[in-house]
Structures are given as structure tokens and as C-alpha cells.
N, C-alpha and C. Protein backbone atom coordinates (compact mmCIF):
# COMPACT_ATOMS: atom_id res chain seq x y z
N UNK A 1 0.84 -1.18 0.00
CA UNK A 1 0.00 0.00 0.00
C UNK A 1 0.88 1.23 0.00
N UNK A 2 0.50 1.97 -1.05
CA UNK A 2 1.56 3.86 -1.14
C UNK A 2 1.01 4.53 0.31
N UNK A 3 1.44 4.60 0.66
CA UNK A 3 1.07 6.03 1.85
C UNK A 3 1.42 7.21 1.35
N UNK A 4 0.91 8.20 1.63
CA UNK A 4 0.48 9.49 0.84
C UNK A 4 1.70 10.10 1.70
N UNK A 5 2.69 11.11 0.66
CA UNK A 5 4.10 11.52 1.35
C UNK A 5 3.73 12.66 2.16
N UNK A 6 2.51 13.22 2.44
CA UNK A 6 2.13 14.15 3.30
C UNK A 6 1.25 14.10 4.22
N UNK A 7 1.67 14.21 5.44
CA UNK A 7 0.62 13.76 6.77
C UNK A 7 0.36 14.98 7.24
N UNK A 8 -0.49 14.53 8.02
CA UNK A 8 -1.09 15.68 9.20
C UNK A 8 -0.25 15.73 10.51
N UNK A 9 0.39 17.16 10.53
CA UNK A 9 1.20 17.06 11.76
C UNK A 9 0.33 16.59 13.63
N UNK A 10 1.05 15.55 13.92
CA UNK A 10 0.80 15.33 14.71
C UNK A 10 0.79 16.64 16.24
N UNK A 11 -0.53 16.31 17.03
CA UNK A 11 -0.66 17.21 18.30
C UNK A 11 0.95 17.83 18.64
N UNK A 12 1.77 17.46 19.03
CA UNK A 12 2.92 17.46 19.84
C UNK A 12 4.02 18.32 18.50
N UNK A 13 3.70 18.19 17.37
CA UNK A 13 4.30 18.87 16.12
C UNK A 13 4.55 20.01 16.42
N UNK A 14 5.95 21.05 16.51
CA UNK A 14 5.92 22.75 16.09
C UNK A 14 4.58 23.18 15.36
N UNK A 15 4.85 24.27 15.86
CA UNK A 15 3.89 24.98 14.95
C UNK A 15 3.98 25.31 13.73
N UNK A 16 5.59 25.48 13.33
CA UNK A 16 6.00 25.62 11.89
C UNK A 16 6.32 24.29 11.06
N UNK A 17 5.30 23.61 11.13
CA UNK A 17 6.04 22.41 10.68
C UNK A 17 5.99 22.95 9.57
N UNK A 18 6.76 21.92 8.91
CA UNK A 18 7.64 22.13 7.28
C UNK A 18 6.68 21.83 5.93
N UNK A 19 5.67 20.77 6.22
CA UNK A 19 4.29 20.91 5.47
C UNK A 19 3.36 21.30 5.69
N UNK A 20 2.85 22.08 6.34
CA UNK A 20 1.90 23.08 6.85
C UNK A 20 1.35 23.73 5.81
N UNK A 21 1.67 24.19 4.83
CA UNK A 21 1.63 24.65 3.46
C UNK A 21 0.60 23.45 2.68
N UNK A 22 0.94 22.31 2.19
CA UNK A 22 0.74 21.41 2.43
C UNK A 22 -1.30 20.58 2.69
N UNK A 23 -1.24 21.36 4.22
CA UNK A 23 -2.07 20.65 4.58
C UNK A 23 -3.83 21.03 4.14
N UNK A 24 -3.81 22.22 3.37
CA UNK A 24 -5.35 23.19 3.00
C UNK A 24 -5.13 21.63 1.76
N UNK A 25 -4.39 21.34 1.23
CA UNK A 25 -4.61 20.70 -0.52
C UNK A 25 -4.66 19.40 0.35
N UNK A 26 -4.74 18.52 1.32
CA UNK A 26 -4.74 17.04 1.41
C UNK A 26 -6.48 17.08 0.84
N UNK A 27 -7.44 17.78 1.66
CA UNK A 27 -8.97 17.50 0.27
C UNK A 27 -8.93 16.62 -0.57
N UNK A 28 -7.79 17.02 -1.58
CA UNK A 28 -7.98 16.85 -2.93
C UNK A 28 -7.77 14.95 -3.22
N UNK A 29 -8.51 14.83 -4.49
CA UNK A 29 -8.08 13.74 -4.70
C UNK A 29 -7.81 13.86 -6.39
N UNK A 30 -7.21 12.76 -6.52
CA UNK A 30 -6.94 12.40 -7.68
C UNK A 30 -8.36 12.12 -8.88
N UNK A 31 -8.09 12.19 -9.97
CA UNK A 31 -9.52 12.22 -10.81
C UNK A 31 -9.69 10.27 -10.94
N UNK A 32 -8.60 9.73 -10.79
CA UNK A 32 -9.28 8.18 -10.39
C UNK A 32 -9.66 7.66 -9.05
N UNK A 33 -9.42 8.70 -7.68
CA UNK A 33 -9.53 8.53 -6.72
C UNK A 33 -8.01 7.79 -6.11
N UNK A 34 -8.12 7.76 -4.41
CA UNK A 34 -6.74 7.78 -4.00
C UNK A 34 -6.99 5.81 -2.92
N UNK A 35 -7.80 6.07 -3.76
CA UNK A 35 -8.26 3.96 -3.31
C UNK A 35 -7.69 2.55 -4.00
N UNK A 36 -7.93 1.70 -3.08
CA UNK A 36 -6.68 0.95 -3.48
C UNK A 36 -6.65 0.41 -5.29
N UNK A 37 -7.36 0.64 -6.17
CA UNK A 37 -7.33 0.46 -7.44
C UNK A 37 -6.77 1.67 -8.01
N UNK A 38 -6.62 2.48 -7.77
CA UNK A 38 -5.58 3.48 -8.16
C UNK A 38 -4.14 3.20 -8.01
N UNK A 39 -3.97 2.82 -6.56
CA UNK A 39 -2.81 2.91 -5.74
C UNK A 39 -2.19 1.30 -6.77
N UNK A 40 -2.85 0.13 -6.76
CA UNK A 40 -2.73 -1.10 -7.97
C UNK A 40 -2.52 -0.43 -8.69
N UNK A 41 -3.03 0.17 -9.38
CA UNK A 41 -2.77 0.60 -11.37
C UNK A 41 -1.37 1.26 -11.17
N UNK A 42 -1.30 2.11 -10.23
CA UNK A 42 -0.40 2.65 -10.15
C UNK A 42 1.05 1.93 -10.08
N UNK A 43 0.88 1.07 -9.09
CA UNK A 43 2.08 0.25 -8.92
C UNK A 43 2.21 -0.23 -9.80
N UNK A 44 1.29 -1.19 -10.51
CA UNK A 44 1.46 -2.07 -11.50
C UNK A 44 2.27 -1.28 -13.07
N UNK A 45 1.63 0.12 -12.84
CA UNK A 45 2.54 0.99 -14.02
C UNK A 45 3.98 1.39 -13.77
N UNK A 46 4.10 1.06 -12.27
CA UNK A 46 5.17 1.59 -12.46
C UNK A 46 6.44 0.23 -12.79
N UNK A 47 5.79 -0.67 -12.14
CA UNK A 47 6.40 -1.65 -12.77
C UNK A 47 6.92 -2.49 -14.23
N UNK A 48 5.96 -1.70 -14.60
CA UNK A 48 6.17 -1.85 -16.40
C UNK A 48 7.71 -1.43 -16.62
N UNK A 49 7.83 -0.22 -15.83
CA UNK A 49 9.44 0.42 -16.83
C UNK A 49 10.27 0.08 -15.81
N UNK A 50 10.54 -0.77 -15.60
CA UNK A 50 11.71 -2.16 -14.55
C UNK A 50 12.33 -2.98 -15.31
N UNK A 51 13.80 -2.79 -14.71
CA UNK A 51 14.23 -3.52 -15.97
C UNK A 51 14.39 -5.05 -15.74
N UNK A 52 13.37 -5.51 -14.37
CA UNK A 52 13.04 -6.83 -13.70
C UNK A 52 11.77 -6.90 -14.91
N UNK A 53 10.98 -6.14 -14.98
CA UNK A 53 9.47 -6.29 -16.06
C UNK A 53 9.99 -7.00 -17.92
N UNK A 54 11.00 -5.81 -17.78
CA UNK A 54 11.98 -5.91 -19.57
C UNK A 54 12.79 -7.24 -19.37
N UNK A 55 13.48 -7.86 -18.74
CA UNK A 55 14.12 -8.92 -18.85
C UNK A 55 13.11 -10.40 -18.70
N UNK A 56 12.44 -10.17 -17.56
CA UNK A 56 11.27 -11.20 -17.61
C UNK A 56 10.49 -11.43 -18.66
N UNK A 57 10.21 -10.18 -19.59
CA UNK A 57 8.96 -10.13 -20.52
C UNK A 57 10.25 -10.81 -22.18
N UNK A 58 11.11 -10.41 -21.94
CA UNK A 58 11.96 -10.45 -22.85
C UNK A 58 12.31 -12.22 -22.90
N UNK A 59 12.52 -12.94 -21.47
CA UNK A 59 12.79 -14.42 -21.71
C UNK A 59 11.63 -15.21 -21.79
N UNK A 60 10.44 -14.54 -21.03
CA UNK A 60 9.33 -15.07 -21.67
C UNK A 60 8.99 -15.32 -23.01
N UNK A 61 9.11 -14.08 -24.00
CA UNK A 61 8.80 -14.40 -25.62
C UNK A 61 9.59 -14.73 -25.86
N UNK A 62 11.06 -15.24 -25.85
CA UNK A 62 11.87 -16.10 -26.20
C UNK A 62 11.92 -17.23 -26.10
N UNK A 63 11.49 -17.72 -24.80
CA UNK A 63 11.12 -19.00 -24.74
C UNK A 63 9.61 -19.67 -25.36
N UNK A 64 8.74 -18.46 -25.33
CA UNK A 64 7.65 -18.91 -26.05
C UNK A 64 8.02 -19.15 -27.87
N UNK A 65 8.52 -18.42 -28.05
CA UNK A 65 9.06 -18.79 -29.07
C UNK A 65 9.54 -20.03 -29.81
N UNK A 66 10.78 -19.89 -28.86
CA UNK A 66 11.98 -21.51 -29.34
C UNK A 66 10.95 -22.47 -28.97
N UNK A 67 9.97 -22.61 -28.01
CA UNK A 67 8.83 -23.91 -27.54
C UNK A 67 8.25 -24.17 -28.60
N UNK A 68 7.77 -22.97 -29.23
CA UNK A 68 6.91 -23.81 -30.84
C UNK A 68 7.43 -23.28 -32.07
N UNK A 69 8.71 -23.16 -32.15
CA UNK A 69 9.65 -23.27 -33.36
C UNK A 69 10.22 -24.59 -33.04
N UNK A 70 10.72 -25.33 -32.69
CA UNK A 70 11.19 -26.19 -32.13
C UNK A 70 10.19 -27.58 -32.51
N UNK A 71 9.05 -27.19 -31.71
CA UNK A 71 8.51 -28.15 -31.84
C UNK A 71 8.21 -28.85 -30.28
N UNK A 72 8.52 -28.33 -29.28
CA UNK A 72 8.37 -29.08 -28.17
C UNK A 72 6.76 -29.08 -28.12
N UNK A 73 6.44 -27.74 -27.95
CA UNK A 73 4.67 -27.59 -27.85
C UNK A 73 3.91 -26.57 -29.49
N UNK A 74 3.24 -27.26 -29.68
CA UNK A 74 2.60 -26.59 -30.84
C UNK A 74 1.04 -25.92 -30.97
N UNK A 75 1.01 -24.58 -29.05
CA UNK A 75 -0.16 -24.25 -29.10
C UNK A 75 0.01 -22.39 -30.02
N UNK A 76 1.26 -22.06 -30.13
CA UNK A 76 1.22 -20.91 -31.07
C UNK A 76 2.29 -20.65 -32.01
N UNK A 77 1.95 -21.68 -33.20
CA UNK A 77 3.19 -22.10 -34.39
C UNK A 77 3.36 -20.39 -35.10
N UNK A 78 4.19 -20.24 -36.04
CA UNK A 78 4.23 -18.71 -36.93
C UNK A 78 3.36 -18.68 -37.50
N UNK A 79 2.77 -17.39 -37.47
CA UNK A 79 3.15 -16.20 -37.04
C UNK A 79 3.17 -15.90 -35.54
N UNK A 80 2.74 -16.20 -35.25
CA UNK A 80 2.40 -16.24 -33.25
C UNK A 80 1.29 -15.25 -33.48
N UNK A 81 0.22 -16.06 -33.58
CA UNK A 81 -1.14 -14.95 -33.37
C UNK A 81 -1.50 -14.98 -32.10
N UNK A 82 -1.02 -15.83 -30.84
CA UNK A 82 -1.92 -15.91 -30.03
C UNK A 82 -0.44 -14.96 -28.93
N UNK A 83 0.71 -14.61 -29.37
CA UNK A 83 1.26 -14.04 -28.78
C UNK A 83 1.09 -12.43 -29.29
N UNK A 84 1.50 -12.51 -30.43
CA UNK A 84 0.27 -10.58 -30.80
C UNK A 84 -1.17 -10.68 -29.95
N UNK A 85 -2.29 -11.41 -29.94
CA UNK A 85 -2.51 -11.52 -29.00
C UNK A 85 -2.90 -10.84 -27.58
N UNK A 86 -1.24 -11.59 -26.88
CA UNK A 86 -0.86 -11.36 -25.94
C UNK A 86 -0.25 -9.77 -25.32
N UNK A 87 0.23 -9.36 -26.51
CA UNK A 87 1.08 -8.04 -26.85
C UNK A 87 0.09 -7.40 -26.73
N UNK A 88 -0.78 -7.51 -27.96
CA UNK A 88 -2.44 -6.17 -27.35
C UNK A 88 -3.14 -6.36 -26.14
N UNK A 89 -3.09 -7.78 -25.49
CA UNK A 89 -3.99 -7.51 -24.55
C UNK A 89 -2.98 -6.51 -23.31
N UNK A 90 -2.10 -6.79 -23.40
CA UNK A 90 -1.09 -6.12 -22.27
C UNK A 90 -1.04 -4.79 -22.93
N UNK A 91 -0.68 -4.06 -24.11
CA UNK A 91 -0.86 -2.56 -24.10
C UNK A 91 -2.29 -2.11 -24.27
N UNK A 92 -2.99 -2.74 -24.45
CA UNK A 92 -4.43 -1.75 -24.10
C UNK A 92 -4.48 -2.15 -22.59
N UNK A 93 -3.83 -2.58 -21.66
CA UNK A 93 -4.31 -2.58 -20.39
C UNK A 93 -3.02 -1.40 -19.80
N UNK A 94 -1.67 -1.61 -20.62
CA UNK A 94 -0.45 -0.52 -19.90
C UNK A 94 -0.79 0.64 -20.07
N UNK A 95 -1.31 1.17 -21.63
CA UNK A 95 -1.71 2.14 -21.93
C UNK A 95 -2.29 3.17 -20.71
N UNK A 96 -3.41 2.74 -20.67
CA UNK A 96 -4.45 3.58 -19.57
C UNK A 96 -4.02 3.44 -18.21
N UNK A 97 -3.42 2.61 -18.25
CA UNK A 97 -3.07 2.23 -16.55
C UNK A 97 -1.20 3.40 -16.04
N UNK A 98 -0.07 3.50 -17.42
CA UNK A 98 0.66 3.94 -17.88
C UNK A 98 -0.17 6.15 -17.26
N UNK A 99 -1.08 5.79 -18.48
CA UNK A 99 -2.08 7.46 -18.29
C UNK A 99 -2.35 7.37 -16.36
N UNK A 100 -2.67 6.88 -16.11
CA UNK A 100 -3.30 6.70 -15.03
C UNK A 100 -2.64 6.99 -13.71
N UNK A 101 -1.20 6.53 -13.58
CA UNK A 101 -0.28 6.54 -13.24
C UNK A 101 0.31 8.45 -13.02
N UNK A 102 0.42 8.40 -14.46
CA UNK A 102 0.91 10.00 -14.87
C UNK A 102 -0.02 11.06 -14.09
N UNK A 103 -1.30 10.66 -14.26
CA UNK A 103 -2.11 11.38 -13.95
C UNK A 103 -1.99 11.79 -12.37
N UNK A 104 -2.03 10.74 -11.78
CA UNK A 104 -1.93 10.85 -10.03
C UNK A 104 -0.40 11.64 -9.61
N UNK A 105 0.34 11.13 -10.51
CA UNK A 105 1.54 11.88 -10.49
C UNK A 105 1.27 13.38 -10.60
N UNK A 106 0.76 13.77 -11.64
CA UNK A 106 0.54 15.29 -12.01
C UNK A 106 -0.17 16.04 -11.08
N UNK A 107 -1.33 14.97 -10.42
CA UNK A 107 -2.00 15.57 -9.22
C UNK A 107 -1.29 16.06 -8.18
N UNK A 108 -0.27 15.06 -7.59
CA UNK A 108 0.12 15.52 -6.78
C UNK A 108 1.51 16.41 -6.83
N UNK A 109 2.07 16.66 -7.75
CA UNK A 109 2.82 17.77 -8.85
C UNK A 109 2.56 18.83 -8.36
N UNK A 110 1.31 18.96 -8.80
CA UNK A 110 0.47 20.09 -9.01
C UNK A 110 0.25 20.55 -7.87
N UNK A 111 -0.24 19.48 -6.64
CA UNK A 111 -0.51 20.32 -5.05
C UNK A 111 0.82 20.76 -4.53
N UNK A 112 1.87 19.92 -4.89
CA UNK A 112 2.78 20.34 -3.71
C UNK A 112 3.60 21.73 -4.76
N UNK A 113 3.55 22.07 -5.95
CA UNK A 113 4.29 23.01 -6.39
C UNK A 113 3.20 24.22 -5.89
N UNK A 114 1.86 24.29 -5.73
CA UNK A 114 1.05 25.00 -5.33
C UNK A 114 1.22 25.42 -3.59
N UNK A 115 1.42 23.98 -3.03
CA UNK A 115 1.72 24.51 -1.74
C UNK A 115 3.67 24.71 -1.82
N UNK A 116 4.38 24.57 -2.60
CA UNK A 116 5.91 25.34 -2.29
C UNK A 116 5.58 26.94 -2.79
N UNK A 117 4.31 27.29 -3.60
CA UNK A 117 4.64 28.43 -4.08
C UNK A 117 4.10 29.60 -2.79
N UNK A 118 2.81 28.94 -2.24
CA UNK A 118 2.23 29.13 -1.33
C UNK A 118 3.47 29.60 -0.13
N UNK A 119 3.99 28.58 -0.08
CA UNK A 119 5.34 28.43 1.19
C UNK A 119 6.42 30.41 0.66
N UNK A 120 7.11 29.92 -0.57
CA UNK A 120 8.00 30.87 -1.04
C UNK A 120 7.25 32.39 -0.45
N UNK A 121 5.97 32.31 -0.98
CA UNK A 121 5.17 33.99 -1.17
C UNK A 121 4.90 34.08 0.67
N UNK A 122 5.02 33.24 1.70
CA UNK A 122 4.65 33.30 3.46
C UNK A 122 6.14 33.43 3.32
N UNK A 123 7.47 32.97 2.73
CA UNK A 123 8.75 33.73 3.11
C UNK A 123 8.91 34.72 2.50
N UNK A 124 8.63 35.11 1.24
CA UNK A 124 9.19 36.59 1.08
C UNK A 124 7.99 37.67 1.76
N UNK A 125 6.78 37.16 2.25
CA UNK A 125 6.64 38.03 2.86
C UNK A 125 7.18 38.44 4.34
N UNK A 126 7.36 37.33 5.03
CA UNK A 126 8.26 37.20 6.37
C UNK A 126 9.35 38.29 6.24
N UNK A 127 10.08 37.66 5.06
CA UNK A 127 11.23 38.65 4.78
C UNK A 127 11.35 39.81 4.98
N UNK A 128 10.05 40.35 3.51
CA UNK A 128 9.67 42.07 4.27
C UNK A 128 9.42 42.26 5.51
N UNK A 129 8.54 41.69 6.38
CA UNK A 129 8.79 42.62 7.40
C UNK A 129 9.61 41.94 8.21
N UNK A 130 10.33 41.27 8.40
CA UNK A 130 11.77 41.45 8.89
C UNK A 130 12.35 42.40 8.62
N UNK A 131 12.60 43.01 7.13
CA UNK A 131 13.23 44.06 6.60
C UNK A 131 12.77 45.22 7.42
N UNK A 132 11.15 45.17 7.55
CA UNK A 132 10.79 46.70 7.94
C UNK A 132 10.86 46.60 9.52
N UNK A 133 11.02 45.45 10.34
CA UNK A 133 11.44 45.72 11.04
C UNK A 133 12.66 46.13 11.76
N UNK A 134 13.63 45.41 10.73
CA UNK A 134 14.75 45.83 11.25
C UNK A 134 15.42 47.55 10.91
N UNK A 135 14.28 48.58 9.58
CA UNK A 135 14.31 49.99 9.51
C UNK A 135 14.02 50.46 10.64
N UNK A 136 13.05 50.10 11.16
CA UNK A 136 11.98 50.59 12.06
C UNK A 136 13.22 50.35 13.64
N UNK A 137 13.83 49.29 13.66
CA UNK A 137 15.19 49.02 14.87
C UNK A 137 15.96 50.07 14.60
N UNK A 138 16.57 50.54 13.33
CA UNK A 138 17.85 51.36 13.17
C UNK A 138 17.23 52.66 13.01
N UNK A 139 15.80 52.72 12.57
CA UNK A 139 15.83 54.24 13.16
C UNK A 139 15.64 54.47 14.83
N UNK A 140 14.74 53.77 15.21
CA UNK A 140 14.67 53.80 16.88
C UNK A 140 16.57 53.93 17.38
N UNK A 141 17.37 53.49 16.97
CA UNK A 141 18.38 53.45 17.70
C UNK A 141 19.73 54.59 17.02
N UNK A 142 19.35 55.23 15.70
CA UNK A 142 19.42 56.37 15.38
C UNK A 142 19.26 57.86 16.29
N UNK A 143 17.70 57.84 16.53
CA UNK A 143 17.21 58.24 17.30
C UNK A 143 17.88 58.29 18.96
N UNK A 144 17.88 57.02 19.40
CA UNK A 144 18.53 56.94 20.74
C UNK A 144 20.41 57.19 20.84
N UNK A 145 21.03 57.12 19.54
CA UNK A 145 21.93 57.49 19.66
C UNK A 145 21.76 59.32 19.64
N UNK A 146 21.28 60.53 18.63
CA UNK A 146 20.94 61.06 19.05
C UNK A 146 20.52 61.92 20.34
N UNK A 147 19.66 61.19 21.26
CA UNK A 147 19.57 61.67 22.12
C UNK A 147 20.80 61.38 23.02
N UNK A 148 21.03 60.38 22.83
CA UNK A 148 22.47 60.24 24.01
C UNK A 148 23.52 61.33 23.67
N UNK A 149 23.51 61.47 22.57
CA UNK A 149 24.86 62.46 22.01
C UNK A 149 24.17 64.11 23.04
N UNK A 150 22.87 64.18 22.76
CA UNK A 150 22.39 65.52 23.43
C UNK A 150 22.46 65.66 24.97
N UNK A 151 22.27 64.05 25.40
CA UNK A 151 22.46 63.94 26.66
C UNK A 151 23.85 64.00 26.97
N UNK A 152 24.65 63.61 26.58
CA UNK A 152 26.00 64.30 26.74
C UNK A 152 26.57 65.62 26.73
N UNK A 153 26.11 65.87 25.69
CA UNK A 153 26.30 67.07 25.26
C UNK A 153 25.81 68.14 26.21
N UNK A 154 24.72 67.70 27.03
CA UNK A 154 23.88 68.45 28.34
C UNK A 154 24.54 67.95 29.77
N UNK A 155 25.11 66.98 29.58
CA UNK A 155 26.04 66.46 30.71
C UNK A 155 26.96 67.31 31.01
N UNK A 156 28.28 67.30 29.90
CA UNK A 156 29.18 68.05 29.67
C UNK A 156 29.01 69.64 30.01
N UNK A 157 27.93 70.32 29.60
CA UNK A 157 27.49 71.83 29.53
C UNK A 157 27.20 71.90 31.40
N UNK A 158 26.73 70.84 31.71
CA UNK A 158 26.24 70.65 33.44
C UNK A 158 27.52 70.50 34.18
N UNK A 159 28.39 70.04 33.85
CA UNK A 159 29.42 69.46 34.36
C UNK A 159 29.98 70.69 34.60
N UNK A 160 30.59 71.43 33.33
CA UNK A 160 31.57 72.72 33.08
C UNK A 160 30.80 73.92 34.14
N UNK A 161 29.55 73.86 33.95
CA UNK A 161 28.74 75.01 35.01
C UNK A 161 28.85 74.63 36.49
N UNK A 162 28.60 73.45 36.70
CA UNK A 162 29.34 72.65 38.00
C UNK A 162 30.28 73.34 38.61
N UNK A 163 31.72 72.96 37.82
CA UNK A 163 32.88 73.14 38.08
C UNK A 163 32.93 74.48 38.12
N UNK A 164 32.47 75.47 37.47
CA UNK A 164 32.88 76.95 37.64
C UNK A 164 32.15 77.29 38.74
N UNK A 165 30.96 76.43 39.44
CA UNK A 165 30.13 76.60 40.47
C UNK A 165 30.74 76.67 41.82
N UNK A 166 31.50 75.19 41.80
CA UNK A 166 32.55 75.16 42.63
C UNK A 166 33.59 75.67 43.08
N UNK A 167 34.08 75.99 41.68
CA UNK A 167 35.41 76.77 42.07
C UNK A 167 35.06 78.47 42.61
N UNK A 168 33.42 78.97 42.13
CA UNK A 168 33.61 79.73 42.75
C UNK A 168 33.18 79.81 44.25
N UNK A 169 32.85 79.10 44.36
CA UNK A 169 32.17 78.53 45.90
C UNK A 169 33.26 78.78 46.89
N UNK A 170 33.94 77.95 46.39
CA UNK A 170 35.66 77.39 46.87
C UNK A 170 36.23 78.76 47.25
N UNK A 171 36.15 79.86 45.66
CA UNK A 171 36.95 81.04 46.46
C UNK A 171 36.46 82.30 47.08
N UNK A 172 34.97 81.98 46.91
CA UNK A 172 34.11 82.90 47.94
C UNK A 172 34.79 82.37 49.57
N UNK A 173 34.56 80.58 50.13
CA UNK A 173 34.63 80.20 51.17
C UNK A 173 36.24 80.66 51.56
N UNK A 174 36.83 80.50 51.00
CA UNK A 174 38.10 80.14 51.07
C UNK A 174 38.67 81.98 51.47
N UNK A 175 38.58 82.76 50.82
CA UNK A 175 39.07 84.15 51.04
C UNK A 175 38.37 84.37 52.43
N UNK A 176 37.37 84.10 52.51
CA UNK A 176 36.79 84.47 53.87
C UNK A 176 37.49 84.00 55.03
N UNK A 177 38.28 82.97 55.15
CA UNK A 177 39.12 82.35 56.04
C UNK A 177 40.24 82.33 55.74
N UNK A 178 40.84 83.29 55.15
CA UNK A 178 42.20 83.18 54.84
C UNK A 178 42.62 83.93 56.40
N UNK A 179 43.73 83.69 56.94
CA UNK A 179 44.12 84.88 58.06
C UNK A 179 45.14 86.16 57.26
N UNK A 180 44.71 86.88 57.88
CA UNK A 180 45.35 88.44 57.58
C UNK A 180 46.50 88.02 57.26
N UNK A 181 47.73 88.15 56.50
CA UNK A 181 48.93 88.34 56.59
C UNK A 181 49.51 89.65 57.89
N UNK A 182 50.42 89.32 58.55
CA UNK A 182 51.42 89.84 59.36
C UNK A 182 52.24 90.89 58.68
């Protein structure tokens, strides 16, 4: 039995799981359906192009062959009508089954390039605003450099008024207690 290459993330799954994209298209089915006569035709087509199918099919008509050229058994002498036959009944059955095959293939082609495109257009939009968030970071910190430079800049201006504060403090206090010179 094929099991379908896309599941439903289990309870305990991230939230980002990796097919999530994915999971709106499981709905869908195939136009022969996704039941086990599909999932048969399917296998069975794919087995056709094996080169276990080509070597088997290949010593089979060979031996059917040499059996009634030969002469051992004489149920399909030349031309081999009952092996042409054999040949049509097997391509009108590969044929459609061959289509059939393709088809389920294309189906599911078709969902998962729909859900990668789906996926691509949820990252480049991520992207942008990552992008705009990270404008929106470097001006905020533009900004805060800015003000720090002013806050310095008001530090410094506080500082220098300080110090002339002091020093005149210093020589107001200071003359007042000097003793007289002698």
C-alpha cells in the first residue's frame, strides 16, 4: 500500500512544521480517486518500466518462441497470433493504466508546487517585514543614539557650570578664612 508523502502534523508537532503549506490541498483527490485500485494501477505501471518487467517479458517471448519453433509444444506455431494476442492484450491494459499513473503523479505535482509556491510567497513576505522591522530598529536606535549624544552634550554643559560653580564657591569660602597676613 503507497502512503500518501504528506501527513497531518501530529498534536505534539511545532507549529512551523515544514508541510503546513501542504495541509489546505490534502482535500484533494486524484480524478481516479486515492483507493486501493488506483494505488494497484499505479504500482502495476510503475512496474512496467523495470528492468526486472523488460528482462522477464523479454525471456518469456523467447522462450515462447523456441517452444513452438522447435517443436516441443505446438499451441502458437508462426506467425504467433496468439502471442500478438498477448502483446495487445497487455498494451491496451499498460496504456491507460501507464495514463493513469501520470495522472496521479501530475496531481500531486500540481498540489505540492502549489503549496511550495504558497510556502516561497509566506517567506518573502516574512522577509519584508523582517526588513521593515529591522528599519523601524535602526531608526529607533538612530534616534537613541541622538539623544544620548544631546544627553552628553547636556552632561558636559552641566558638568563645566558645575565646576565653575565650585570653584567659585571654593573662592568665595576660602578668602573668607584666609588669616590676615602679618
Amino acid at each position: 500500500m503507497v502512503s500518501s508523502p504528506i501527513a497531518a502534523p501530529s498534536p505534539s508537532a511545532p507549529k512551523h512544521h515544514h508541510f503546513r503549506f501542504h495541509l489546505p490541498l490534502l482535500h484533494l483527490s486524484s480524478v481516479f480517486g486515492d483507493g486501493w485500485f488506483g494505488q494497484k494501477a499505479e504500482a502495476f505501471a510503475r512496474f512496467f518500466g523495470t528492468p526486472k518487467f523488460l528482462v522477464g517479458q523479454t525471456v518469456l517471448v523467447g522462450a515462447w518462441i523456441v517452444v513452438n519453433v522447435v517443436g516441443w509444444a505446438k499451441f502458437d506455431l508462426y506467425p504467433f497470433i496468439l502471442l500478438n494476442l498477448a502483446f495487445s492484450l497487455q498494451a491496451a491494459y499498460a496504456a491507460p493504466l501507464i495514463l493513469l499513473a501520470q495522472t496521479r503523479q501530475a496531481d500531486r505535482d500540481k498540489a505540492l508546487a502549489d503549496a511550495d509556491a504558497q510556502h516561497r510567497e509566506a517567506l518573502a513576505t516574512a522577509s519584508l517585514e523582517r526588513q521593515e522591522v529591522a528599519a523601524r530598529q535602526g531608526e529607533q536606535l538612530l534616534e537613541l543614539l541622538r539623544q544620548n549624544t544631546e544627553l552628553t552634550s547636556l552632561t558636559q554643559h552641566l558638568t563645566a557650570q558645575l565646576q565653575s560653580l565650585i570653584e567659585e564657591i571654593h573662592t568665595r569660602t576660602c578668602s573668607k578664612h584666609t588669616p590676615p597676613s602679618a
